[in-house]
Protein backbone atom coordinates (compact mmCIF):
# COMPACT_ATOMS: atom_id res chain seq x y z
CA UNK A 1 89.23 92.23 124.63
CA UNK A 2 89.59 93.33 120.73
CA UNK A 3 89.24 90.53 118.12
CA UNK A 4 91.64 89.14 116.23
CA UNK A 5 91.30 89.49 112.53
CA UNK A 6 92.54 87.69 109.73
CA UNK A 7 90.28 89.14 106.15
CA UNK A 8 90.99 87.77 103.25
CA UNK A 9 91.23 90.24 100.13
CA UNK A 10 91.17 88.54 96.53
CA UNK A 11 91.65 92.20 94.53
CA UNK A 12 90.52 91.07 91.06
CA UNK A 13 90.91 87.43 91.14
CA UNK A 14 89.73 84.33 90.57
CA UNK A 15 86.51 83.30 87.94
CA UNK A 16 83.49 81.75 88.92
CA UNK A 17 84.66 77.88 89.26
CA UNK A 18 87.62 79.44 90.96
CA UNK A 19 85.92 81.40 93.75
CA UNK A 20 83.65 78.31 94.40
CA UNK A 21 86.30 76.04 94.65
CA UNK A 22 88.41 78.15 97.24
CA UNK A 23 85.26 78.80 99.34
CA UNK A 24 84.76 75.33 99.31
CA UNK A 25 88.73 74.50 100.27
CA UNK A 26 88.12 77.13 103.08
CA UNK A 27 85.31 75.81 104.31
CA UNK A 28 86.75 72.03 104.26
CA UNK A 29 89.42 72.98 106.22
CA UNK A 30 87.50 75.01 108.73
CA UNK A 31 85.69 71.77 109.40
CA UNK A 32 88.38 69.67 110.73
CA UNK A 33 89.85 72.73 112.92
CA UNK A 34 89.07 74.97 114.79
CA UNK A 35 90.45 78.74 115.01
CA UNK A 36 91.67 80.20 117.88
CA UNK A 37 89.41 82.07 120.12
CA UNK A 38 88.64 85.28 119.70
CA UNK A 39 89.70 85.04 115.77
CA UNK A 40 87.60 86.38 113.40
CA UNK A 41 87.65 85.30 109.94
CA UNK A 42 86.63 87.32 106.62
CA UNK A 43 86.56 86.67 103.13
CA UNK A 44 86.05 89.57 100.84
CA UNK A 45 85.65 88.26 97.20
CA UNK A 46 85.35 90.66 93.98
CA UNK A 47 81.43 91.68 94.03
CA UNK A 48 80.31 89.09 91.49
CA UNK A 49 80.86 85.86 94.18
CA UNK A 50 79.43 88.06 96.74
CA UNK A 51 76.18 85.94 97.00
CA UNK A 52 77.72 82.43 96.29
CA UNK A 53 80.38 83.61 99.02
CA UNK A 54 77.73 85.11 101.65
CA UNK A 55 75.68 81.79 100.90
CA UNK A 56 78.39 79.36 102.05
CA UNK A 57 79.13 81.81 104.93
CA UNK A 58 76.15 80.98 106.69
CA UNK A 59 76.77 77.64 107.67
CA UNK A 60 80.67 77.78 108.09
CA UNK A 61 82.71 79.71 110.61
CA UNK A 62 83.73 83.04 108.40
CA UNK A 63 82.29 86.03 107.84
CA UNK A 64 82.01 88.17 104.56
CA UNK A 65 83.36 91.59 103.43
CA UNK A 66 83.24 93.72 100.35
CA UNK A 67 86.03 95.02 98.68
CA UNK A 68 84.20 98.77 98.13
CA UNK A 69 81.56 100.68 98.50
CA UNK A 70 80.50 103.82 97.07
CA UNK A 71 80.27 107.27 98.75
CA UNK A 72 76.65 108.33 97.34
CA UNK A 73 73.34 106.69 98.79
CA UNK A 74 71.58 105.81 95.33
CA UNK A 75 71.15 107.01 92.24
CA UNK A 76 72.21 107.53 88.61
CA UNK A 77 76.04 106.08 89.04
CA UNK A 78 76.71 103.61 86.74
CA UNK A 79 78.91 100.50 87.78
CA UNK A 80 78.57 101.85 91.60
CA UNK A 81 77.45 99.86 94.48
CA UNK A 82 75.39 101.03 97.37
CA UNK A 83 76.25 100.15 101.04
CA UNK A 84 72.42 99.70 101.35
CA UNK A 85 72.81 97.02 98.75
CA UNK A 86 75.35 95.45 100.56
CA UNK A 87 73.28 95.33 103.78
CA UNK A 88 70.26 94.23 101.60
CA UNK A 89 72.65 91.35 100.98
CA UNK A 90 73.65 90.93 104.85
CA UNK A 91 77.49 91.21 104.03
CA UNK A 92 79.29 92.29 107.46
CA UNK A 93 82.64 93.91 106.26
CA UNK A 94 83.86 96.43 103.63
CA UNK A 95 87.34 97.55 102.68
CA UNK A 96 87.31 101.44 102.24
CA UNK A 97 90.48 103.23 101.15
CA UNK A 98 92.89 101.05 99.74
CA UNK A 99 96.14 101.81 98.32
CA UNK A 100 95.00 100.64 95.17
CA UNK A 101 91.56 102.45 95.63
CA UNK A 102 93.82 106.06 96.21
CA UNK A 103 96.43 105.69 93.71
CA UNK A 104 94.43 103.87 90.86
CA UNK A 105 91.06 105.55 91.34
CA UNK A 106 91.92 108.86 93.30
CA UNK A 107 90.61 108.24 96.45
CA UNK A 108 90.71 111.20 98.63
CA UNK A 109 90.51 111.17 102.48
CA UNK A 110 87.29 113.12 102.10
CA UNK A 111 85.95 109.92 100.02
CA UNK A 112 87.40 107.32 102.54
CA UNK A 113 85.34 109.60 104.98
CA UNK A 114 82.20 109.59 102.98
CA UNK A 115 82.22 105.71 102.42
CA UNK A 116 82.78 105.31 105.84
CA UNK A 117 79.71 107.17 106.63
CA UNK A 118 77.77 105.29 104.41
CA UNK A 119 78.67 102.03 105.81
CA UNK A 120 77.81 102.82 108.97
CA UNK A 121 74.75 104.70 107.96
CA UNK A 122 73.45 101.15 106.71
CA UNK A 123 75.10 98.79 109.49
CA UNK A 124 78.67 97.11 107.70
CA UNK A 125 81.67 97.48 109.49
CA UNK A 126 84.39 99.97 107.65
CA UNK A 127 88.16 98.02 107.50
CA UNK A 128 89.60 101.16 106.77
CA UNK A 129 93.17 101.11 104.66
CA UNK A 130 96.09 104.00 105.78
CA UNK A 131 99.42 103.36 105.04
CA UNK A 132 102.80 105.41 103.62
CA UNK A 133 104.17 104.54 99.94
CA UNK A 134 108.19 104.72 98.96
CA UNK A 135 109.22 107.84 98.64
CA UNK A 136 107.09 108.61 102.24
CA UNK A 137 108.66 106.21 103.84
CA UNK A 138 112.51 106.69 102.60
CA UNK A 139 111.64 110.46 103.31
CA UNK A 140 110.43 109.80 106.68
CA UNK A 141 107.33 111.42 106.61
CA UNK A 142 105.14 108.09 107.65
CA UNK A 143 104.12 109.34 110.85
CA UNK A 144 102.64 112.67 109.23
CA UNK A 145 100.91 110.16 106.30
CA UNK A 146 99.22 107.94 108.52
CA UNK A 147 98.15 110.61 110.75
CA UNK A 148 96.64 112.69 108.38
CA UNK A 149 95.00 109.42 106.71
CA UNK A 150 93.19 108.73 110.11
CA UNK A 151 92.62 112.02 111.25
CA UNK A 152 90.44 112.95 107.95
CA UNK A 153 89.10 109.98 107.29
CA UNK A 154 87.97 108.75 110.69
CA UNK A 155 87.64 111.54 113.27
CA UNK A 156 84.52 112.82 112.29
CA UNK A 157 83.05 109.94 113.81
CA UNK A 158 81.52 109.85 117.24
CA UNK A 159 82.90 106.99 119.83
CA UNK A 160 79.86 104.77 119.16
CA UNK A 161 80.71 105.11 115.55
CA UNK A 162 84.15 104.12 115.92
CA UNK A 163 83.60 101.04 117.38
CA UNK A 164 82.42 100.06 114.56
CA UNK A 165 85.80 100.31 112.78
CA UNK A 166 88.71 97.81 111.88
CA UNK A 167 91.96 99.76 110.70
CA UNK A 168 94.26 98.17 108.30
CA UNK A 169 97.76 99.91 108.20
CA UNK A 170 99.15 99.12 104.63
CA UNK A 171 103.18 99.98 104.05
CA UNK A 172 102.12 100.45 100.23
CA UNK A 173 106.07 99.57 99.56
CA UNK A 174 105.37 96.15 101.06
CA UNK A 175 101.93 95.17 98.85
CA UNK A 176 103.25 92.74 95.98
CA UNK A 177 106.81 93.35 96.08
CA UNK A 178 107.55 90.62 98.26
CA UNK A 179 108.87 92.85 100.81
CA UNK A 180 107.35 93.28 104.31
CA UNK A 181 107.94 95.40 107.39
CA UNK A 182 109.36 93.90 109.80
CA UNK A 183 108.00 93.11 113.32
CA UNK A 184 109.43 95.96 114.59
CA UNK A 185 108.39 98.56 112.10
CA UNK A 186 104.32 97.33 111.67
CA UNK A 187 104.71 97.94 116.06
CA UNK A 188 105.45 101.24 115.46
CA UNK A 189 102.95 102.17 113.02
CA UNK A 190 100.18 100.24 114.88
CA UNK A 191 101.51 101.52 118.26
CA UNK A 192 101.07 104.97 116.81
CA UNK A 193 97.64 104.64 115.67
CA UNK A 194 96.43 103.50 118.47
CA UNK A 195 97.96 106.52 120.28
CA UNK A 196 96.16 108.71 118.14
CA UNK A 197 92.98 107.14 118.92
CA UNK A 198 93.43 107.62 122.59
CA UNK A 199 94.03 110.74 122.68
CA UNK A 200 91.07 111.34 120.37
CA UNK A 201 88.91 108.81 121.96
CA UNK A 202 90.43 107.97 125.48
CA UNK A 203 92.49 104.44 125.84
CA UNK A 204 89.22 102.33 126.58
CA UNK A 205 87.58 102.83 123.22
CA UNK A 206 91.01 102.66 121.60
CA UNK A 207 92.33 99.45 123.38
CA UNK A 208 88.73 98.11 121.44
CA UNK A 209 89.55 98.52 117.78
CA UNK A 210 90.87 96.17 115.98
CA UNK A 211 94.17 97.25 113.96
CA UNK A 212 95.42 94.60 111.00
CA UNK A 213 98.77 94.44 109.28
CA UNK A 214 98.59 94.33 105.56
CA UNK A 215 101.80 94.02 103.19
CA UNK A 216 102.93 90.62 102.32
CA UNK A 217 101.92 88.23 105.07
CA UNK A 218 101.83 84.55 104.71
CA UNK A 219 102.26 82.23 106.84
CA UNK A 220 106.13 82.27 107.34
CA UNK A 221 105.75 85.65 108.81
CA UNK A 222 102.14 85.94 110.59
CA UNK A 223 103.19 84.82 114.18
CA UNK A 224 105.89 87.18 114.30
CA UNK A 225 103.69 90.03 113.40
CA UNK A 226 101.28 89.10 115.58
CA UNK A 227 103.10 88.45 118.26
CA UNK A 228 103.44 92.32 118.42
CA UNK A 229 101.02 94.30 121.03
CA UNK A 230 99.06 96.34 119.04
CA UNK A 231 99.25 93.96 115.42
CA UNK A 232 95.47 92.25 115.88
CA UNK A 233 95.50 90.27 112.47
CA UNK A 234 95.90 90.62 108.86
CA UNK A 235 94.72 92.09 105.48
CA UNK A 236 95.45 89.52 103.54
CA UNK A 237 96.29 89.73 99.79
CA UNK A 238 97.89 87.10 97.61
CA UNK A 239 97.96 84.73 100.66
CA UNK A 240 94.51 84.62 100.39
CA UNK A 241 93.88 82.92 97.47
CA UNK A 242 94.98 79.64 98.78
CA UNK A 243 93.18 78.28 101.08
CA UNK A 244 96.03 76.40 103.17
CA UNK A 245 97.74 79.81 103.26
CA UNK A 246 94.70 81.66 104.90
CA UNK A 247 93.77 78.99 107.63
CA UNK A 248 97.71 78.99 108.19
CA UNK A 249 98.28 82.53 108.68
CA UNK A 250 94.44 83.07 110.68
CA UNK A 251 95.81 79.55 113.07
CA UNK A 252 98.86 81.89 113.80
CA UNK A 253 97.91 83.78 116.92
């Protein structure tokens, strides 16, 4: 039986005080109840609170997750990090290929791809971001988007490598705009990644992997998203950065 997952992503949030108090308010919380089963629960802070966040991980009941990686082992790339010094670190998660990442940065598929490989290379598990913007979407073309996302950026992988993956579909028209797919349309999209995947990968690996919905959940909307089949949890943005909001939305399954 996949996991559900609920990760939280704070972007470029929060100072120090801050990001120690709402690990703290997480933690508190987590304390006095419990998630439901098979609910996993990850915090990715900005890479400063990375330490103070793993730290407080290992005695509570979340896990941790950068928010990038880069797509070169070592070397002479200033302001990069490594994936090895993220295992160095023991953080579990990383967020490759975010909307932000591709438009802000120019993140290619072939980069998603190579920071994939690198994560895996040095033992984190890849939540890897595909998802349509506007004009893709009002065009109709988010079928061909998504497929094209997954197909480069994930298919080179072998079936013991993909296990190893969490997929996050992001409707980019949805992130910060207050607007969110509904039920029905986050189905579809996750429905047809997972189709993709078995016919890559057969239905038994496929039926494994984890896919999250991430555009505007809180906790208004979380049960009916996940109430859908193939939804298995949540990139979280804004959400996130309250710590009632999280639990609420991770306690909605």
């Amino acid at each position: 039986m996949r996991k559900h997952i609920v990760a939280g992503n704070w972007k470029m949030n929060c100072n120090f005080n801050e990001a120690d108090e709402l690990v703290n308010g997480i933690m508190e919380i987590l304390e006095e109840k419990e998630l439901p089963r098979d609910t996993q629960l990850i915090v990715c802070p900005p890479f400063p609170y990375l330490e103070m966040t793993s730290d407080y991980a290992n005695d509570s009941y979340f896990m941790v997750g950068a928010q990038n990686v880069s797509d070169q082992e070592k070397g002479a790339y200033t302001g990069e990090v490594s994936a090895e010094m993220l295992e160095s670190m023991e953080i579990d998660y990383c967020i490759v290929g975010h909307s932000e990442r591709r438009a802000y940065y120019g993140e290619t598929n072939a980069t998603v791809a190579a920071k994939v490989n690198q994560l895996l290379k040095h033992g984190l598990k890849p939540i890897v971001c595909v998802g349509e913007v506007l004009e893709e979407r009002e065009a109709n073309r988010q079928f061909d988007v998504v497929k094209q996302q997954v197909e480069e950026g994930l298919f080179h992988l072998t079936a013991e490598q993909m296990k190893e993956v969490v997929i996050a579909y992001e409707p980019v028209w949805a992130i910060g705009t207050g607007k969110t797919a509904t039920p029905e349309q986050a189905q579809e999209i996750h429905h047809f990644i997972r189709t993709l995947l078995t016919e890559k990968y057969g239905k038994e690996l496929a039926d494994e992997i984890s896919i999250l919905y991430g555009g505007s959940c809180k906790p208004s909307n979380a049960k009916e998203l996940f109430a859908n089949a193939d939804v298995d949890g949540g990139l979280i943005g804004g959400a996130s950065l309250k710590a009632d909001d999280f639990i609420a939305i991770a306690m909605s399954f």
